[in-house]
N, C-alpha and C. Protein backbone atom coordinates (compact mmCIF):
# COMPACT_ATOMS: atom_id res chain seq x y z
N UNK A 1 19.24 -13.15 -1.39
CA UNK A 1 18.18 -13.26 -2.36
C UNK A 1 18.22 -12.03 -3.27
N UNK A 2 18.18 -12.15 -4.28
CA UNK A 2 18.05 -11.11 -5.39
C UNK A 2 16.79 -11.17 -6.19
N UNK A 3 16.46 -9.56 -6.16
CA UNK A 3 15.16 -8.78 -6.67
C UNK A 3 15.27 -9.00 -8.07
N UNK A 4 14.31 -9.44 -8.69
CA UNK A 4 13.95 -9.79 -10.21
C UNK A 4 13.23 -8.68 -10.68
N UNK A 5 13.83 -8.74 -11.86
CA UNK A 5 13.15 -7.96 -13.27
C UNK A 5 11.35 -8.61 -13.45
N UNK A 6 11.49 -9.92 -13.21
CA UNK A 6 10.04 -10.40 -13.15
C UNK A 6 9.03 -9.95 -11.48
N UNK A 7 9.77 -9.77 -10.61
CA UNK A 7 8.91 -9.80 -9.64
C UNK A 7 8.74 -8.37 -9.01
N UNK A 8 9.22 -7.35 -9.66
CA UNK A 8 9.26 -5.89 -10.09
C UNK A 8 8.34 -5.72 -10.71
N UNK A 9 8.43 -6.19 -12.02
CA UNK A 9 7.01 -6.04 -12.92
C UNK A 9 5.44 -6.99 -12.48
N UNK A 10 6.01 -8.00 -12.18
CA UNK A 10 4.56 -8.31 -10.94
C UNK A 10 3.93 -7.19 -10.01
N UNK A 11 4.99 -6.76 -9.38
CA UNK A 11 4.40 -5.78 -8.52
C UNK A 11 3.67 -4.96 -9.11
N UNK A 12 4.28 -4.04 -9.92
CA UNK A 12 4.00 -3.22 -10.57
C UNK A 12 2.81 -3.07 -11.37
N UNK A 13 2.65 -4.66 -12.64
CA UNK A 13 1.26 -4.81 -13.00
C UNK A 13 0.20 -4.86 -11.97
N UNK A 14 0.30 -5.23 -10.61
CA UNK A 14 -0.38 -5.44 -9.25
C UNK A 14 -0.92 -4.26 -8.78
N UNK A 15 -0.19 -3.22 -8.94
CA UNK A 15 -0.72 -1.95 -8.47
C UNK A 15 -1.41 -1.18 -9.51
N UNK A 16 -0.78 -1.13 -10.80
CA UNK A 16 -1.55 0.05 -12.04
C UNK A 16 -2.85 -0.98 -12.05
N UNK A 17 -2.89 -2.23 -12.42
CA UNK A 17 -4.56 -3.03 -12.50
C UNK A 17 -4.97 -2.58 -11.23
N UNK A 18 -4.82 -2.44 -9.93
CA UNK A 18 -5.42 -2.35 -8.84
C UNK A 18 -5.77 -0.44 -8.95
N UNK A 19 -4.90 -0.14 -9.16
CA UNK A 19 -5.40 1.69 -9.50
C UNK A 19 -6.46 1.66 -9.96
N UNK A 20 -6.04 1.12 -11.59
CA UNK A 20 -7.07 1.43 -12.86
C UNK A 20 -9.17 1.52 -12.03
N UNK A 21 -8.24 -0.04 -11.11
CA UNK A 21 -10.05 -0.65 -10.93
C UNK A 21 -10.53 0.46 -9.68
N UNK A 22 -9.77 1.05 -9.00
CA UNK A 22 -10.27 1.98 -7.93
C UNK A 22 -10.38 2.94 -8.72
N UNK A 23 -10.11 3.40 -9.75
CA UNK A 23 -10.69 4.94 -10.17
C UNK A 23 -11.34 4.71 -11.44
N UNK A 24 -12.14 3.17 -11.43
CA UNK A 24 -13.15 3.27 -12.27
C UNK A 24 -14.21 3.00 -11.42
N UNK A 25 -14.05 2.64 -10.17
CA UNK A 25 -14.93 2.59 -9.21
C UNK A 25 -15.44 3.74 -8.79
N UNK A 26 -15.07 4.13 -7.96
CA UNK A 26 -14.80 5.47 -7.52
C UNK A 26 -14.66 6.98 -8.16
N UNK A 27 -14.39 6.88 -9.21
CA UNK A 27 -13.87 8.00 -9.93
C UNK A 27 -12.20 8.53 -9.66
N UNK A 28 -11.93 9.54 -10.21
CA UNK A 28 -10.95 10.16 -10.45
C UNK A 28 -10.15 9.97 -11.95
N UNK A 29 -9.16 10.64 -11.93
CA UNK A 29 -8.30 10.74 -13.71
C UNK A 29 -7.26 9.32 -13.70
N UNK A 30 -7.38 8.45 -14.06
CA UNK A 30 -6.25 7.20 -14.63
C UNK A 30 -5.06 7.92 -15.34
N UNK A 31 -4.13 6.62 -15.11
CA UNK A 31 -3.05 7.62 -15.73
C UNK A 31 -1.73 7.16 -14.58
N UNK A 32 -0.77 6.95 -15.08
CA UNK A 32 0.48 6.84 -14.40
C UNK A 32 1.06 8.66 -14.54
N UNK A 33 1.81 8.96 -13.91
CA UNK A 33 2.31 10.53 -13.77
C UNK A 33 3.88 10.28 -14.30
N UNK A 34 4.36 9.13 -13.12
CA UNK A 34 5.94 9.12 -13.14
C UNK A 34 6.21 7.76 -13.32
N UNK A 35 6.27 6.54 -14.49
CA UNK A 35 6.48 5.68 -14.58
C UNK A 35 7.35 5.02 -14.08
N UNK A 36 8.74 5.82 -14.29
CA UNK A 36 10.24 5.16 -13.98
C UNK A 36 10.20 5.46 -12.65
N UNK A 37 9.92 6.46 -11.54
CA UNK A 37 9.45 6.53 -9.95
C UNK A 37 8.67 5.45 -9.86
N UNK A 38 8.09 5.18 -10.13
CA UNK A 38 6.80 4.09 -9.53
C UNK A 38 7.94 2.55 -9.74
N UNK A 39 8.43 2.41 -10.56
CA UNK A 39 9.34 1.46 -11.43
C UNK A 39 10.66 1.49 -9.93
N UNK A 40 10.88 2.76 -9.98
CA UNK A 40 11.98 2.50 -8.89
C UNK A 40 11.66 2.41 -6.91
N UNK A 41 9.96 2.85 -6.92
CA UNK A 41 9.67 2.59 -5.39
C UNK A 41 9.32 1.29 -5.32
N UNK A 42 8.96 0.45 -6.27
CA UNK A 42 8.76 -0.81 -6.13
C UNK A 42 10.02 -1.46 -5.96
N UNK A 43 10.62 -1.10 -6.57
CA UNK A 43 12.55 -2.12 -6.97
C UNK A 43 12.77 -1.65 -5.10
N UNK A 44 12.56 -0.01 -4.21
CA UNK A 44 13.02 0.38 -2.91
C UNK A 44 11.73 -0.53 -2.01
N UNK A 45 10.42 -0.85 -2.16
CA UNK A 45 10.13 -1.38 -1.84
C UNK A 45 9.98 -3.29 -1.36
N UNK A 46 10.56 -3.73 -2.26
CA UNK A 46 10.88 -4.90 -2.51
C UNK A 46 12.34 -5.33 -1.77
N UNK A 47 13.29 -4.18 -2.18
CA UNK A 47 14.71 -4.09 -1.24
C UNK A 47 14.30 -3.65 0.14
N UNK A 48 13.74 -3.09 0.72
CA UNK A 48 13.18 -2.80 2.22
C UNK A 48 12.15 -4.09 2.55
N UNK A 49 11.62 -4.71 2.08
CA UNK A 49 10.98 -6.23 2.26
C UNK A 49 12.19 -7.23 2.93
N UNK A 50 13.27 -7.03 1.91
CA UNK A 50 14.11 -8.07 1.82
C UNK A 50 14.63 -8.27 3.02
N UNK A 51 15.33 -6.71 3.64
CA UNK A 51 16.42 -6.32 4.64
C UNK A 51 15.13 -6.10 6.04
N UNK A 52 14.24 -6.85 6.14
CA UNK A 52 13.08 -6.58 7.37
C UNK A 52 11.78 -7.19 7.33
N UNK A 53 11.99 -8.40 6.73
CA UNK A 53 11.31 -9.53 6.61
C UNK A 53 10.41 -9.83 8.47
N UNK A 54 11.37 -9.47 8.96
CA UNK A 54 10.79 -10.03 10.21
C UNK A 54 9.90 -8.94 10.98
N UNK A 55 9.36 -7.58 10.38
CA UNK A 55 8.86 -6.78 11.01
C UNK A 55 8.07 -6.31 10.05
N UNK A 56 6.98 -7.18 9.72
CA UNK A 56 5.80 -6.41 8.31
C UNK A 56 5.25 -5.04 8.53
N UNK A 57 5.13 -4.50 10.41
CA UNK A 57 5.05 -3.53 10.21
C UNK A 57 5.38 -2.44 9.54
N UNK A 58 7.25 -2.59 9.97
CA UNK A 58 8.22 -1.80 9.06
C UNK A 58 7.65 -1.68 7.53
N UNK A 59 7.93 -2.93 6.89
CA UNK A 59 7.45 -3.07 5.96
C UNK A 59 5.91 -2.37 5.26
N UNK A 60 5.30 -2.04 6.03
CA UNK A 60 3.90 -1.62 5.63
C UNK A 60 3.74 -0.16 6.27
N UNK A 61 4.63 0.15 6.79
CA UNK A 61 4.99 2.00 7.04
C UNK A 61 6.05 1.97 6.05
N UNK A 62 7.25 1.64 5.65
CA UNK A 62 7.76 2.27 3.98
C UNK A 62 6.78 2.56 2.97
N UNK A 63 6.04 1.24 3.23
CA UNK A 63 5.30 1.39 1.66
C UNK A 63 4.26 2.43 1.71
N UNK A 64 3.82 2.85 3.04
CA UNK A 64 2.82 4.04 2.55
C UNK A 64 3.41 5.52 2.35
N UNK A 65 4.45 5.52 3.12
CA UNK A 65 5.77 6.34 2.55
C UNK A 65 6.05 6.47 1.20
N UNK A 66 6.39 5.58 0.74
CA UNK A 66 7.05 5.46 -0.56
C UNK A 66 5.85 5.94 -1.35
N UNK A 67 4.89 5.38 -0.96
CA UNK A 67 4.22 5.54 -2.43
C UNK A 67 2.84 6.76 -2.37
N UNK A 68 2.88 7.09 -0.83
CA UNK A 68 2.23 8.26 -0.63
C UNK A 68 2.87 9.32 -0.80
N UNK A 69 3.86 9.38 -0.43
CA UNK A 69 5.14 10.83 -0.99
C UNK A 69 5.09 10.93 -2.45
N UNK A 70 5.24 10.06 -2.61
CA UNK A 70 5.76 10.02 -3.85
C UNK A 70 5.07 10.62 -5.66
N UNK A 71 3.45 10.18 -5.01
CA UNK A 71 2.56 10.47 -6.31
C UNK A 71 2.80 10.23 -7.69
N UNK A 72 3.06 8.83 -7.68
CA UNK A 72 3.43 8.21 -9.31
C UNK A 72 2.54 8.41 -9.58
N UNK A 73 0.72 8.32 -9.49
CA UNK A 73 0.09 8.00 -10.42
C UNK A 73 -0.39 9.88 -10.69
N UNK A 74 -1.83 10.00 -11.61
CA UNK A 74 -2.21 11.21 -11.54
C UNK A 74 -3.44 11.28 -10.53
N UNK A 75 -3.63 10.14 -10.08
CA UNK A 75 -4.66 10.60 -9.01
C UNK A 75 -5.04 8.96 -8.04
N UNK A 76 -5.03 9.14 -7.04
CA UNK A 76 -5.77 8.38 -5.83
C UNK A 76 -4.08 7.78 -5.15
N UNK A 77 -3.32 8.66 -5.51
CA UNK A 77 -1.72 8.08 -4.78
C UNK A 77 -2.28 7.55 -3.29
N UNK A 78 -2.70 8.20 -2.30
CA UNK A 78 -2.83 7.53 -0.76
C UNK A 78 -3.74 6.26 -0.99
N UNK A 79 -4.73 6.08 -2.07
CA UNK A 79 -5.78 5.55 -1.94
C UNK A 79 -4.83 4.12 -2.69
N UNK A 80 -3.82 3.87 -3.34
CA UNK A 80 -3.04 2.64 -3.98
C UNK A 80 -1.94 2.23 -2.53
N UNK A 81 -1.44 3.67 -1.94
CA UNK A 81 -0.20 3.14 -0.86
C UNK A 81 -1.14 2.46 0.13
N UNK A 82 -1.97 2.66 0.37
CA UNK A 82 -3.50 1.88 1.75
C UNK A 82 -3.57 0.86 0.91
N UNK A 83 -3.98 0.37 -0.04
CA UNK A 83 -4.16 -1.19 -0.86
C UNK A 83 -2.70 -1.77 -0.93
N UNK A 84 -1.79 -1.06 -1.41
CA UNK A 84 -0.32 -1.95 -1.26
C UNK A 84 -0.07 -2.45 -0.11
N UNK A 85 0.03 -1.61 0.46
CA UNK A 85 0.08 -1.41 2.43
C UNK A 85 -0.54 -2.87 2.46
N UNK A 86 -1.62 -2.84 2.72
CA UNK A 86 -2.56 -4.18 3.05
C UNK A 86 -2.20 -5.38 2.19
N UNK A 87 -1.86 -5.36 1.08
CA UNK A 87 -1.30 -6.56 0.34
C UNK A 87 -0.09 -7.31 0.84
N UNK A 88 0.29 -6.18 0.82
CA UNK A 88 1.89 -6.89 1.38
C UNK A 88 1.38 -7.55 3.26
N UNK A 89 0.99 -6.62 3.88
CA UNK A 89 0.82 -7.60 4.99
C UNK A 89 0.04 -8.56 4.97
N UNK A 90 -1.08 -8.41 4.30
CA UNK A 90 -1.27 -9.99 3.91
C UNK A 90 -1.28 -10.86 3.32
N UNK A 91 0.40 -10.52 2.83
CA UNK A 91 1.31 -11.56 2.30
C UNK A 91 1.89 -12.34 3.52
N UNK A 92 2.33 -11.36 4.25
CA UNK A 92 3.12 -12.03 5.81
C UNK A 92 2.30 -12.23 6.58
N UNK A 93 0.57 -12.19 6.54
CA UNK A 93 0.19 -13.15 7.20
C UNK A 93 -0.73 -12.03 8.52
N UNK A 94 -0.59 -10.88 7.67
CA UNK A 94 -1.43 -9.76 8.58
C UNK A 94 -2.49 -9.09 8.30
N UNK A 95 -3.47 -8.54 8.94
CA UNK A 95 -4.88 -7.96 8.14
C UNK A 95 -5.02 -6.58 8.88
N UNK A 96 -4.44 -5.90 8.41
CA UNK A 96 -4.56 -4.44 9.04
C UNK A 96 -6.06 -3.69 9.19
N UNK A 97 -6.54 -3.71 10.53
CA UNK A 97 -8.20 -3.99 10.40
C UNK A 97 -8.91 -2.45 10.33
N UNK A 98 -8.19 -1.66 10.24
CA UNK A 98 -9.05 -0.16 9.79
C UNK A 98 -9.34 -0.10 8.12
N UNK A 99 -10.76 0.81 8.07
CA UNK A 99 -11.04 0.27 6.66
C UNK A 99 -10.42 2.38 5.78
N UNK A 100 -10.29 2.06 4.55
CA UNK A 100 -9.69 3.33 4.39
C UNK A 100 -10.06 4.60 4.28
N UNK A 101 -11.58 4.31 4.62
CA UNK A 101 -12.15 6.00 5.50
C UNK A 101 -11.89 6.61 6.44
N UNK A 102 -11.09 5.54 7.29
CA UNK A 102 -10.50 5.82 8.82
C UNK A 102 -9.34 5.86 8.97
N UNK A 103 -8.70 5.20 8.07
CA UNK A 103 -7.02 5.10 7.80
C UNK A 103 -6.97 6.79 7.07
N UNK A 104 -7.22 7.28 6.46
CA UNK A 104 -7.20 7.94 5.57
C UNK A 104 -6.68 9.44 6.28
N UNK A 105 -7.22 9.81 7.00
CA UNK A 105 -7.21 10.85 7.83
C UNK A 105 -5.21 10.76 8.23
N UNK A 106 -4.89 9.78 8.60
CA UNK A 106 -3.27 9.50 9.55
C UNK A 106 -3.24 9.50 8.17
N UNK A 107 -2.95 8.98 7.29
CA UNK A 107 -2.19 8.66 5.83
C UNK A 107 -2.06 9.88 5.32
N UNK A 108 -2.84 10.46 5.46
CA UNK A 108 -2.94 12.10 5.01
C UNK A 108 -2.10 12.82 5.94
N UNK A 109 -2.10 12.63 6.93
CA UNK A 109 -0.88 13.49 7.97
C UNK A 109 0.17 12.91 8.01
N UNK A 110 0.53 11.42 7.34
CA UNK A 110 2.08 11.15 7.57
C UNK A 110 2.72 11.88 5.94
N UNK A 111 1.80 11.77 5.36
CA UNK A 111 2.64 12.09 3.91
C UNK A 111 2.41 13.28 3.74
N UNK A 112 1.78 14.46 4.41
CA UNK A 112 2.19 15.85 4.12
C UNK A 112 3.50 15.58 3.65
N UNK A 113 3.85 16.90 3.32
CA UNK A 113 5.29 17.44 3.28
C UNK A 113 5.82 17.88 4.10
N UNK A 114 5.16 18.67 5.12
CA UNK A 114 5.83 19.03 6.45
C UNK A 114 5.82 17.83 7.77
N UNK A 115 5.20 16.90 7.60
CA UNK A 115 4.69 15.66 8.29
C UNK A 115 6.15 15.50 9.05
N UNK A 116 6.08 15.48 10.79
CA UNK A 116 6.86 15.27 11.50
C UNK A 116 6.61 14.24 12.22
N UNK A 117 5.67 13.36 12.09
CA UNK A 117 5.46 12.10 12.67
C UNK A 117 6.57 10.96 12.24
N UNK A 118 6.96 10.96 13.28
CA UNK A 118 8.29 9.33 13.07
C UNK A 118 7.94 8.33 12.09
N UNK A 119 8.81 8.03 11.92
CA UNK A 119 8.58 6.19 11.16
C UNK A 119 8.00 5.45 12.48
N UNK A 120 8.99 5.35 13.46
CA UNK A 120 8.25 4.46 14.88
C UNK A 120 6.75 4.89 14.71
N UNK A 121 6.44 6.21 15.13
CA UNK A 121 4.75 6.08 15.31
C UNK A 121 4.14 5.67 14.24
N UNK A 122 4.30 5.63 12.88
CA UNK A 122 3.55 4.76 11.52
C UNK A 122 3.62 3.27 11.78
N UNK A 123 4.75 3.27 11.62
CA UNK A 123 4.98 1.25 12.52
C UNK A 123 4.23 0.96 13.71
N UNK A 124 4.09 1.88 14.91
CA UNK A 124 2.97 1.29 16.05
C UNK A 124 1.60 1.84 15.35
N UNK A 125 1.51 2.33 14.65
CA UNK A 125 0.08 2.58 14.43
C UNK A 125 -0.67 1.52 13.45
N UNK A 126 0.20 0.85 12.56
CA UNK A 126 0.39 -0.27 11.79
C UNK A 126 0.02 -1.54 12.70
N UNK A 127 1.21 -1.82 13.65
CA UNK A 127 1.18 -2.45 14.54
C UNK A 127 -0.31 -2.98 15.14
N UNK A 128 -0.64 -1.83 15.96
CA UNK A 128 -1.63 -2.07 16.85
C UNK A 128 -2.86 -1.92 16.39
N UNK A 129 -2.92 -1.91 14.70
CA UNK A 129 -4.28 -2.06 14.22
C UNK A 129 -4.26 -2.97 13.30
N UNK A 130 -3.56 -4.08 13.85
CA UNK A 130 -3.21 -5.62 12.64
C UNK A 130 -3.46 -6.44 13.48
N UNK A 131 -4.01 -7.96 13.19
CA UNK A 131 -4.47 -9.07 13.76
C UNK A 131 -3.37 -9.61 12.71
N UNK A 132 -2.76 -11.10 13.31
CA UNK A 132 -2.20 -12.11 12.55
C UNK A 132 -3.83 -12.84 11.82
N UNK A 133 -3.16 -13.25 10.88
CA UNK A 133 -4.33 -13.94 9.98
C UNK A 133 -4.05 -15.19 10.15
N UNK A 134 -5.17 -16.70 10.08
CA UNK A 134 -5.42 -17.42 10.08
C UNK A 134 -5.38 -18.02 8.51
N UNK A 135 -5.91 -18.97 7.75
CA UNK A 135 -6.07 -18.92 6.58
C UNK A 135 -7.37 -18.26 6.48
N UNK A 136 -7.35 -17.60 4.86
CA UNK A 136 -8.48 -16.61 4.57
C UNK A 136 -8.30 -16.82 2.98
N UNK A 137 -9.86 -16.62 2.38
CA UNK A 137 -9.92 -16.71 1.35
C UNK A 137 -9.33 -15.47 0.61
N UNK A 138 -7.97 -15.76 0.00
CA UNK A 138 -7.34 -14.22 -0.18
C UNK A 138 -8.20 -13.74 -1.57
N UNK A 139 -8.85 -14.54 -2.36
CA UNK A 139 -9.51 -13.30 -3.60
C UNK A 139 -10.52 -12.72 -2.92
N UNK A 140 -11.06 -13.53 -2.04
CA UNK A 140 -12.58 -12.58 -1.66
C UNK A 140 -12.00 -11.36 -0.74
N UNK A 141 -11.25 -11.75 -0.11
CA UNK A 141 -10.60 -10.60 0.47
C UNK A 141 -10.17 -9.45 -0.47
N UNK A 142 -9.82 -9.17 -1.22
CA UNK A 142 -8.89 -8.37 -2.08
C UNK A 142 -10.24 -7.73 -2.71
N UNK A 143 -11.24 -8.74 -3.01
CA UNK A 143 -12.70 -8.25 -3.61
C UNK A 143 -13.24 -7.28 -3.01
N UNK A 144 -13.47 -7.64 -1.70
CA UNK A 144 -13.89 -6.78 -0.51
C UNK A 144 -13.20 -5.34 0.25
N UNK A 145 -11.79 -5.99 -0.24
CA UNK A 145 -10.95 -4.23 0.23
C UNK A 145 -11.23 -3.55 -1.61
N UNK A 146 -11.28 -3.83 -2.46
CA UNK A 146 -11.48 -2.99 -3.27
C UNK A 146 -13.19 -2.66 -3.53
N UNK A 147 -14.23 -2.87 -2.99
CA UNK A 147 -15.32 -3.28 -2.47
C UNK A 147 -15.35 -1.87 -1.45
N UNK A 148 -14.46 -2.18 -0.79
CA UNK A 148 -14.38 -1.21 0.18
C UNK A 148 -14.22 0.15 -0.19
N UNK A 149 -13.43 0.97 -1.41
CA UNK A 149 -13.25 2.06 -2.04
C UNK A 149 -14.59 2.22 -2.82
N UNK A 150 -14.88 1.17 -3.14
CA UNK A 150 -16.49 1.60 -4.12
C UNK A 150 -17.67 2.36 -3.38
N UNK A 151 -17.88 1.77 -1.93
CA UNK A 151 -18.79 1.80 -0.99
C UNK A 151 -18.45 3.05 -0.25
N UNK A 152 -17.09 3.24 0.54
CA UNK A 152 -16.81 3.95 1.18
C UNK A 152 -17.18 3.35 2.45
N UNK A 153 -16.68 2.30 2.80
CA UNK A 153 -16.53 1.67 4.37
C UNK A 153 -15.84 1.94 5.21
């Protein structure tokens, strides 16, 4: 299967609209930092989807990697890799059930810079705080995790 120019820029519009609306919620400065980074963790994100389809955990410890290291935008970077994170698993059908006042704390210690915590322990920690999903109304959901940054749940 090959990664599209269209489903790159899906992503991509997916996350800057999903930023924009958390730091008009919430506050902080809007603003992309590193366009062509953000442009290329999605293209590494999407290729790490591809090659580990069968382990969304995996999948949902890169992406807070990728995009918590990384700091494309100018502000709420951990607070977009925790919403990607959760999108993508519940794309495959997972609901990672800590809300991101509580996540926040580990997300903050895997993406230091000196951060010596494994990939394995991000993946069991992923792991063992995900339920498989049933069908679910996915907009109200998405309403409610961004719902969730407004409130502070």
């Amino acid at each position: 299967m090959t990664i599209t120019k269209e489903a790159v820029q899906e992503i991509l519009y997916l996350l800057v609209r999903s930023h924009d609306k958390i730091i008009k919620q919430i506050g902080g400065e809007l603003g992309i930092r590193d366009e062509a980074g953000l442009y290329h963790s999605v293209y590494r994100i999407l290729h790490y989807q591809q090659n580990h389809r069968d382990n969304p955990f995996k999948i949902g410890a890169f992406i807070l990697l990728e995009l918590g290291k990384r700091h494309h935008f100018v502000d709420s970077n951990k607070r977009i890799a925790y919403l990607a994170m959760k999108i993508f698993l519940i794309n495959l059908g997972y609901h990672f059930k800590i809300g991101y006042k509580d996540a926040s704390y580990f997300i903050i210690k895997i993406i230091d810079f000196h951060s010596s915590i494994p990939f394995d322990v991000i993946t069991n920690w992923i792991l063992e705080n995900s339920v498989h999903m049933q069908l679910i109304d996915l907009e109200s959901y998405l309403n409610d995790l961004i719902l969730e940054f407004y409130y502070g749940n």
